[in-house]
PDB file of N, CA and C in Angstrom:
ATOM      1  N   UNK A   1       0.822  -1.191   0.000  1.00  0.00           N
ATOM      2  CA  UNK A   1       0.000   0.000   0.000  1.00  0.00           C
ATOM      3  C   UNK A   1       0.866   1.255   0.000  1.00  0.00           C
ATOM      4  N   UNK A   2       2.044   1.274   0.924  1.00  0.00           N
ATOM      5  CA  UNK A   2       2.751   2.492   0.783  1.00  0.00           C
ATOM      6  C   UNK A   2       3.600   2.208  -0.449  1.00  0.00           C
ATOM      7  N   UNK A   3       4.466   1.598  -1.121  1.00  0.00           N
ATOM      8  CA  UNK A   3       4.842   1.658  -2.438  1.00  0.00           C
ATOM      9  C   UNK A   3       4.232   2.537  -2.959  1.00  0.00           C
ATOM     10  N   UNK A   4       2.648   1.832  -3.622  1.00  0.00           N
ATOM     11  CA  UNK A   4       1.905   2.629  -4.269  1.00  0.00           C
ATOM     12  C   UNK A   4       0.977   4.164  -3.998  1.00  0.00           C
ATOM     13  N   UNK A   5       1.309   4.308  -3.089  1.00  0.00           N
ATOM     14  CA  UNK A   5       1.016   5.870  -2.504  1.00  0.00           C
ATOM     15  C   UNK A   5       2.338   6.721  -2.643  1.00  0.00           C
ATOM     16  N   UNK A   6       2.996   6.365  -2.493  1.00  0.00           N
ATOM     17  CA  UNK A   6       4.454   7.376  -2.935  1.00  0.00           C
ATOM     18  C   UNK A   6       4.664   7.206  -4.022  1.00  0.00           C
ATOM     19  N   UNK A   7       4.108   6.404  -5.302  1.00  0.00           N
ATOM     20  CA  UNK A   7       4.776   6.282  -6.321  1.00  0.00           C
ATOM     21  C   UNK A   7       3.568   7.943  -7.087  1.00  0.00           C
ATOM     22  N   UNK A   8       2.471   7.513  -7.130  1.00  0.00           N
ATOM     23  CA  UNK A   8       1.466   8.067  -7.088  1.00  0.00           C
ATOM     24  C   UNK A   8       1.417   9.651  -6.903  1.00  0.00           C
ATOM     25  N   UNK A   9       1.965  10.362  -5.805  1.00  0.00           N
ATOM     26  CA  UNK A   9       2.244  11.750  -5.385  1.00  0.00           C
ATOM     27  C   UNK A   9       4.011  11.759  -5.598  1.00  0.00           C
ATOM     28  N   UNK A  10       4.917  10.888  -6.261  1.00  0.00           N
ATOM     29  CA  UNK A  10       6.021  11.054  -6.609  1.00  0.00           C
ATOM     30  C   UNK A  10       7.335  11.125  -5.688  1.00  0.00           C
ATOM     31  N   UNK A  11       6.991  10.748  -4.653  1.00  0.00           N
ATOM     32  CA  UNK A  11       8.009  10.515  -3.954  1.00  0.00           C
ATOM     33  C   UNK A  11       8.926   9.189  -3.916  1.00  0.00           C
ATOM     34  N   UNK A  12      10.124   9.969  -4.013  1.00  0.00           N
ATOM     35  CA  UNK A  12      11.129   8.913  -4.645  1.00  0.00           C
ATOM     36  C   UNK A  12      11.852   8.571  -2.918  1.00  0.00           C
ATOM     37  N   UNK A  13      12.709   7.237  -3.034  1.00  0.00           N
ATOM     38  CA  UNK A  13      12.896   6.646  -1.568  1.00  0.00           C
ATOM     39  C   UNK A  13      12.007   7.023  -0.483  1.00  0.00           C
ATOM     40  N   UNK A  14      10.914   6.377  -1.019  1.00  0.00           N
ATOM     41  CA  UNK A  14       9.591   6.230  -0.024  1.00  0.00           C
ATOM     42  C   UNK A  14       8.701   4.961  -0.454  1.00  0.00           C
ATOM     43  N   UNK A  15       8.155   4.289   0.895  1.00  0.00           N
ATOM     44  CA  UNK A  15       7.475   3.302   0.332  1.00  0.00           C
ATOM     45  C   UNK A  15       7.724   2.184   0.772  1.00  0.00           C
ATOM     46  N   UNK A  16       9.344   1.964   0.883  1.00  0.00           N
ATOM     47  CA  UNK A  16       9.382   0.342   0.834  1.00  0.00           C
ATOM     48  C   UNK A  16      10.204   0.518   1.711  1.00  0.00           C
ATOM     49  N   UNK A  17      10.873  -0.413   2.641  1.00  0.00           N
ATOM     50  CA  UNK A  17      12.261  -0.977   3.146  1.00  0.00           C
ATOM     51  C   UNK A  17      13.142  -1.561   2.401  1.00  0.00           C
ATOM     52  N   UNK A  18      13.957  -0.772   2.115  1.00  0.00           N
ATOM     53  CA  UNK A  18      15.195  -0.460   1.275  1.00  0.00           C
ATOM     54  C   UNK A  18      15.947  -0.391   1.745  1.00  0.00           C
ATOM     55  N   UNK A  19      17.527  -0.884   1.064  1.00  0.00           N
ATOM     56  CA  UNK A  19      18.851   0.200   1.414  1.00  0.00           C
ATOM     57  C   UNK A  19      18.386   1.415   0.123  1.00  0.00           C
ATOM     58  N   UNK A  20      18.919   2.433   1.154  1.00  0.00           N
ATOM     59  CA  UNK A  20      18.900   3.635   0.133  1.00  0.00           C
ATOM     60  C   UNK A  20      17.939   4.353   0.654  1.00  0.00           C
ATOM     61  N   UNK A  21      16.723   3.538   0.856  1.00  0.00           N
ATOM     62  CA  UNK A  21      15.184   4.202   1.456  1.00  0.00           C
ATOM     63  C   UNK A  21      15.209   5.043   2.525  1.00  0.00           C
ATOM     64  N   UNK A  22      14.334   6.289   2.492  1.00  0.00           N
ATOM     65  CA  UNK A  22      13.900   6.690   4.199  1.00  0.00           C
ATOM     66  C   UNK A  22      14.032   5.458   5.043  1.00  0.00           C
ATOM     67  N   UNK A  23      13.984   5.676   6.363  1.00  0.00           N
ATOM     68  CA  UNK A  23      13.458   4.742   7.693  1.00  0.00           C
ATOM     69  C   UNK A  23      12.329   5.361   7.900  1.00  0.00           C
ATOM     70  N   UNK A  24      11.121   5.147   7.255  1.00  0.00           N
ATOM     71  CA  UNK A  24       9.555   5.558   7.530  1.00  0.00           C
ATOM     72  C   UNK A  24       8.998   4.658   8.191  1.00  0.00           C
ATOM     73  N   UNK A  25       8.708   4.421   9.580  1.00  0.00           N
ATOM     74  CA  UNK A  25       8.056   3.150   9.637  1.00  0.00           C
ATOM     75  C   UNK A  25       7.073   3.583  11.235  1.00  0.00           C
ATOM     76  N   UNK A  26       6.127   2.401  10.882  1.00  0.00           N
ATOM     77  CA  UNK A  26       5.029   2.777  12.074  1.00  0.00           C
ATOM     78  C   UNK A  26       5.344   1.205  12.776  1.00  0.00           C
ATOM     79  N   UNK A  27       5.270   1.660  14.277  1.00  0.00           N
ATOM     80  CA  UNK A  27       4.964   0.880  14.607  1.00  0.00           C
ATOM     81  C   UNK A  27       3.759   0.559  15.614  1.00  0.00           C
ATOM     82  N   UNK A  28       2.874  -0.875  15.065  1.00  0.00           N
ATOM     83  CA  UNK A  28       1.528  -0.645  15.113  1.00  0.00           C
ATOM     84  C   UNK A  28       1.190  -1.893  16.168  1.00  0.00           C
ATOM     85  N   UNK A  29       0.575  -2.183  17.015  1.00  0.00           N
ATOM     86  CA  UNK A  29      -0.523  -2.944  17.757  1.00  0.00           C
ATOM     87  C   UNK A  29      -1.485  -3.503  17.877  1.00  0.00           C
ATOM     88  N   UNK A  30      -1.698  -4.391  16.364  1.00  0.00           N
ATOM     89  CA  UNK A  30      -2.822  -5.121  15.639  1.00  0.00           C
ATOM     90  C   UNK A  30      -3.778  -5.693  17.117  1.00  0.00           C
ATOM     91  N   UNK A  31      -3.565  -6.061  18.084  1.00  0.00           N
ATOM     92  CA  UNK A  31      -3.912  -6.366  19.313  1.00  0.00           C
ATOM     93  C   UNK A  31      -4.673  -5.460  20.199  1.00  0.00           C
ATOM     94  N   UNK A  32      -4.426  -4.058  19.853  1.00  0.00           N
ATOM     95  CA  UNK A  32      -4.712  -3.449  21.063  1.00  0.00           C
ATOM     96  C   UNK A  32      -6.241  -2.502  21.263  1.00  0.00           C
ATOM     97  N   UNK A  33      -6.836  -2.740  22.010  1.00  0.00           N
ATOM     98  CA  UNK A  33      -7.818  -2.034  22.004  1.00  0.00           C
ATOM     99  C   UNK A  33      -8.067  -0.741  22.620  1.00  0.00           C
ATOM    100  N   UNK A  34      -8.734   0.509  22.305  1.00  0.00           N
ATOM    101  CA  UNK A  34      -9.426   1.545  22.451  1.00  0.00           C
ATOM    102  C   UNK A  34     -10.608   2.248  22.605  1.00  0.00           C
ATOM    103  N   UNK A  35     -10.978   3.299  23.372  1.00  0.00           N
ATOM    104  CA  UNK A  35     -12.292   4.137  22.833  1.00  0.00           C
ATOM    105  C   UNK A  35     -11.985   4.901  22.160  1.00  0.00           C
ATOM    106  N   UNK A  36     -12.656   5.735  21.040  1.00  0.00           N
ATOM    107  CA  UNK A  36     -12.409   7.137  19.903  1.00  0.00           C
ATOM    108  C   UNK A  36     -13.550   8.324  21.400  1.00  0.00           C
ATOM    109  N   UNK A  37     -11.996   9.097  21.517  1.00  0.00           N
ATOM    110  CA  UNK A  37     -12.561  10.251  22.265  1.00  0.00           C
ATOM    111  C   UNK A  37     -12.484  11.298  21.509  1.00  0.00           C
ATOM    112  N   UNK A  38     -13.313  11.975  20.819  1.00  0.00           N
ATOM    113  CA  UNK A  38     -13.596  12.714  19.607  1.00  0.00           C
ATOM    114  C   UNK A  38     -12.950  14.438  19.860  1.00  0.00           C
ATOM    115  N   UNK A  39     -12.644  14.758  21.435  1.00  0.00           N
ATOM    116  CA  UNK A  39     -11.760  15.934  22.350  1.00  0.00           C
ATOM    117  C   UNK A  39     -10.276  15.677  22.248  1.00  0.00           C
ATOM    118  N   UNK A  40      -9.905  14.181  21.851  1.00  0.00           N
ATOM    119  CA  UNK A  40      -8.477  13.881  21.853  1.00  0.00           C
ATOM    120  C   UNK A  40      -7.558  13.415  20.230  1.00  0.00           C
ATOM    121  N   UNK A  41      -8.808  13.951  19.207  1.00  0.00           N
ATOM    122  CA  UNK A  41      -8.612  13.763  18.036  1.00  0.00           C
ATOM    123  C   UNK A  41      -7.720  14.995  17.432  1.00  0.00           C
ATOM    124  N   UNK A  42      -6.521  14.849  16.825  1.00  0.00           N
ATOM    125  CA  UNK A  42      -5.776  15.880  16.139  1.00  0.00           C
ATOM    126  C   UNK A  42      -5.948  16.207  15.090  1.00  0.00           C
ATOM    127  N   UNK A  43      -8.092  16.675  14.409  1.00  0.00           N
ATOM    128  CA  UNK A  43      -8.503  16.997  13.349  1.00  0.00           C
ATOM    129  C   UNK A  43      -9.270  18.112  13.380  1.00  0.00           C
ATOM    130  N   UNK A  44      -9.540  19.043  12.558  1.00  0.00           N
ATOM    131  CA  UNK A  44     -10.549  19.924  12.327  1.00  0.00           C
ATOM    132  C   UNK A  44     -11.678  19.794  13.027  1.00  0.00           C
ATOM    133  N   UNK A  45     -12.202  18.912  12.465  1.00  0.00           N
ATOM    134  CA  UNK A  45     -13.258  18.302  12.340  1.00  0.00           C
ATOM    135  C   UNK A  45     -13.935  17.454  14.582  1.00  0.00           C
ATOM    136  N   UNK A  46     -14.479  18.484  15.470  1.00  0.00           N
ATOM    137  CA  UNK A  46     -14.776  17.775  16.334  1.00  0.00           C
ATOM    138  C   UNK A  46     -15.870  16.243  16.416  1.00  0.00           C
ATOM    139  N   UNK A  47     -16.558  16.601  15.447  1.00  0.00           N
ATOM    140  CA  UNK A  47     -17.126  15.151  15.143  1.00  0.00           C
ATOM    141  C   UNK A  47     -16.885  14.169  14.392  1.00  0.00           C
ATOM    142  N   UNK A  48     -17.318  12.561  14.529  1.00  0.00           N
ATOM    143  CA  UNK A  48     -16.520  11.766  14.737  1.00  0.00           C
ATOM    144  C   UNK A  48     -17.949  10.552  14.695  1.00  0.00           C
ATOM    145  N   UNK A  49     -17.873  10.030  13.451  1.00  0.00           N
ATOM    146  CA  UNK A  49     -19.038   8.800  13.496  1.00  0.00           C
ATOM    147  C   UNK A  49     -18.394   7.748  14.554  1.00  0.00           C
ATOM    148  N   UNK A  50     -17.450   7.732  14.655  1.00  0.00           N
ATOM    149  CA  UNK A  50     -16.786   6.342  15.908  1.00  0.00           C
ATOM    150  C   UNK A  50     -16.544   6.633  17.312  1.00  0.00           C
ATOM    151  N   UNK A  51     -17.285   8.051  17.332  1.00  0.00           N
ATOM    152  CA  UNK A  51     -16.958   8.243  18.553  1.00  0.00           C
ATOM    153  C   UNK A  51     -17.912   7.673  20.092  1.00  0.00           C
ATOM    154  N   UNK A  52     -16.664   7.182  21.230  1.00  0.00           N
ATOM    155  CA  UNK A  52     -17.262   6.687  22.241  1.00  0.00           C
ATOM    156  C   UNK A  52     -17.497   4.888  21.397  1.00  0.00           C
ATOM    157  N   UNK A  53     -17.013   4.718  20.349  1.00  0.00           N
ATOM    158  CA  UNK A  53     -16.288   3.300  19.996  1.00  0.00           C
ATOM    159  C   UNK A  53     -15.685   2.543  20.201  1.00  0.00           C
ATOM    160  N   UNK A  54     -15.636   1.269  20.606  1.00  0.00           N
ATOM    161  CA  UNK A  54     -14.106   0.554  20.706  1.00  0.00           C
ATOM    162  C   UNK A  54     -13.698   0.176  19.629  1.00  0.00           C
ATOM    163  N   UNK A  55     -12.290   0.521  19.192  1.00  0.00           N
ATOM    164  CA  UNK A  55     -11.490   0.353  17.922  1.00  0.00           C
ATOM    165  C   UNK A  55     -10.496  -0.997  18.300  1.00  0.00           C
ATOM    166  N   UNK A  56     -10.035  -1.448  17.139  1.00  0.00           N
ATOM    167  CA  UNK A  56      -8.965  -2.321  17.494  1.00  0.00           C
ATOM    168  C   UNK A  56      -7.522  -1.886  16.959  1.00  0.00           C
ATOM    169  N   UNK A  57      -6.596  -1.879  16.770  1.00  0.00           N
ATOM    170  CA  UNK A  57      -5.453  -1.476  16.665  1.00  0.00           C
ATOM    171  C   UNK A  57      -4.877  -0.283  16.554  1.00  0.00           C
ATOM    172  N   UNK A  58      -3.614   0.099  17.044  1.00  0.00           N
ATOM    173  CA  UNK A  58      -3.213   1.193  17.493  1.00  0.00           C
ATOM    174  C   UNK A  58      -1.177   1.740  17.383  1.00  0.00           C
ATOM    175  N   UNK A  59      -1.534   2.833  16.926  1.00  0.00           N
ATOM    176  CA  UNK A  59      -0.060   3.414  16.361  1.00  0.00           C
ATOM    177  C   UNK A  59       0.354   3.086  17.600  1.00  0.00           C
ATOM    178  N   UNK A  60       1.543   3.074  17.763  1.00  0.00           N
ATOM    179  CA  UNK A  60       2.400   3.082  18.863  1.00  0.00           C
ATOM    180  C   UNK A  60       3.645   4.228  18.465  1.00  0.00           C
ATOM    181  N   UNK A  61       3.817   3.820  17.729  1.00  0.00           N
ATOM    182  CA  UNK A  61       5.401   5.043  17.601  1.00  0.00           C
ATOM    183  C   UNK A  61       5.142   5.091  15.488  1.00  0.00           C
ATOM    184  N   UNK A  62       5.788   6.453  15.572  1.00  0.00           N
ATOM    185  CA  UNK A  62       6.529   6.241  14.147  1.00  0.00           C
ATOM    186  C   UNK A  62       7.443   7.323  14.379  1.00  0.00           C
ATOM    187  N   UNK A  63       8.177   7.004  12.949  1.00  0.00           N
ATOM    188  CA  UNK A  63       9.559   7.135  12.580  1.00  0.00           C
ATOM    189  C   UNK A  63       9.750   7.807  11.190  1.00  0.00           C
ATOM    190  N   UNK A  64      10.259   8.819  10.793  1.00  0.00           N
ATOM    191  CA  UNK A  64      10.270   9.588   9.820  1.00  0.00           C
ATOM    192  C   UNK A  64      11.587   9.795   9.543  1.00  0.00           C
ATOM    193  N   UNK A  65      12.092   9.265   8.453  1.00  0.00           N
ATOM    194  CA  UNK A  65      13.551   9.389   8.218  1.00  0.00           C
ATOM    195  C   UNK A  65      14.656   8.586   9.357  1.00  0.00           C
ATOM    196  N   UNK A  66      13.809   7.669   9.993  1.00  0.00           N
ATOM    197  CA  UNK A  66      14.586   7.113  11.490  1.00  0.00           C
ATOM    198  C   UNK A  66      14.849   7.360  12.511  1.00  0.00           C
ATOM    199  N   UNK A  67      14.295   9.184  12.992  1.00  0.00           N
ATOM    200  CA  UNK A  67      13.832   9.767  14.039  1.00  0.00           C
ATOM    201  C   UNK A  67      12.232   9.506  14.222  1.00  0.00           C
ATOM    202  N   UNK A  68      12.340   9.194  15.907  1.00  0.00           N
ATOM    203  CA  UNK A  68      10.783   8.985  16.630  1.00  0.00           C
ATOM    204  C   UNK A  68      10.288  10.418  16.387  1.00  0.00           C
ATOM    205  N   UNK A  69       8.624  10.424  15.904  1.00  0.00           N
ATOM    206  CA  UNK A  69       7.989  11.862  15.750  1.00  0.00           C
ATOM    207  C   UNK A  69       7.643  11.834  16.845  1.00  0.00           C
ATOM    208  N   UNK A  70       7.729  13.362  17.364  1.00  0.00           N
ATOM    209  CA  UNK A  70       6.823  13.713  18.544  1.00  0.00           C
ATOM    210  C   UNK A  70       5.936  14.437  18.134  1.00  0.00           C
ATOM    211  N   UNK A  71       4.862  13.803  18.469  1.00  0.00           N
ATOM    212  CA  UNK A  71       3.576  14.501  18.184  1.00  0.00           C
ATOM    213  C   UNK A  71       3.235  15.804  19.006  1.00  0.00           C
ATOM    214  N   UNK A  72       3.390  15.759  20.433  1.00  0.00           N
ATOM    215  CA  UNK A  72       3.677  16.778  20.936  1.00  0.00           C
ATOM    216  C   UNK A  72       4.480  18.356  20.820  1.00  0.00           C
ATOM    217  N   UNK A  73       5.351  17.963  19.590  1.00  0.00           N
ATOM    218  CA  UNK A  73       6.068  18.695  19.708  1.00  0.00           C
ATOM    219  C   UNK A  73       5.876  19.756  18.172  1.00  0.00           C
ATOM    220  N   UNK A  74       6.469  20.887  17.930  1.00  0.00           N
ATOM    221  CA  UNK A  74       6.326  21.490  16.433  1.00  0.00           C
ATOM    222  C   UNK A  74       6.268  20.756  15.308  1.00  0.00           C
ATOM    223  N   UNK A  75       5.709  20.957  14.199  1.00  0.00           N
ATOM    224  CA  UNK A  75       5.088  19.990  13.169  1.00  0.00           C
ATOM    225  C   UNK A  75       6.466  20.072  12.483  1.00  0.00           C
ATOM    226  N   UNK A  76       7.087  19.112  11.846  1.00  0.00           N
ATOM    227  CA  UNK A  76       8.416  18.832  11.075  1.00  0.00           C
ATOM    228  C   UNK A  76       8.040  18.186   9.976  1.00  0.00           C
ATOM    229  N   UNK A  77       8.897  18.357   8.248  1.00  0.00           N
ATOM    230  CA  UNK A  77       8.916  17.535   7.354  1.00  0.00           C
ATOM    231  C   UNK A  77       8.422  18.426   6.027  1.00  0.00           C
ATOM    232  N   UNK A  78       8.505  18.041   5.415  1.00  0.00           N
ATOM    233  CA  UNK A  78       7.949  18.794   3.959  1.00  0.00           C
ATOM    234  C   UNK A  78       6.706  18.970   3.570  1.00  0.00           C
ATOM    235  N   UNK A  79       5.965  20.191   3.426  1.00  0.00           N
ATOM    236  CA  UNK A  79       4.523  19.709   2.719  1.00  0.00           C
ATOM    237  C   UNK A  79       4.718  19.637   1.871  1.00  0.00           C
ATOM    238  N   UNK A  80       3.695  18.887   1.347  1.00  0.00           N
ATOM    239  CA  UNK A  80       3.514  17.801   0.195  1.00  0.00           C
ATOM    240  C   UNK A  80       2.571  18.997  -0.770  1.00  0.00           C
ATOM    241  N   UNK A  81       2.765  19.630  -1.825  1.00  0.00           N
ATOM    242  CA  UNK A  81       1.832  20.343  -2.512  1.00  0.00           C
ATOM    243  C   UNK A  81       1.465  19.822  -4.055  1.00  0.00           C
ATOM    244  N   UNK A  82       0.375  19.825  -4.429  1.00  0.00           N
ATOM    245  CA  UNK A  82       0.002  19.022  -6.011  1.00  0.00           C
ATOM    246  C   UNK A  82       1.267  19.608  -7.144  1.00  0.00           C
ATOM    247  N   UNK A  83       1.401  18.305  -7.721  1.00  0.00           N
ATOM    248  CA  UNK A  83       2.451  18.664  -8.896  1.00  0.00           C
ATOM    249  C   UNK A  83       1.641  18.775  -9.950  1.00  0.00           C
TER     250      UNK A  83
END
């Protein structure tokens, strides 16, 4: 799925696990369960068809170029604008 999303908006060493490649990688918690608290969502948008839901799996960390993002912290990285 990511291959074909970077190939798509043109980003080159993105996509795959490579030598050569970014270190883009999520790491995820196919296991873990949640509620959607629709106050703790980082979108526009306060509503939320799943909200007060239990979801099943869950980001745990990612990695952008092989540094951990902090979400907490100032937004970092390139925007992406239509070619």
């Amino acid at each position: 799925m990511s291959a074909q999303s970077a190939a798509i908006v043109g980003l080159r060493g993105k996509g795959q696990i490579r030598p050569g490649n970014d270190a883009d990688l999520v790491i995820f918690a196919p296991d873990e369960h949640w509620v959607v608290d629709p106050a703790a969502l980082q979108h526009r948008h306060s509503v939320s068809p799943y909200a007060d839901r239990c979801l099943t799996g869950s980001i745990i960390a990612t990695y952008l170029q092989g540094r951990l993002v902090d979400f907490a912290g100032a937004p970092e990285g390139t925007l992406l604008t239509p070619q």
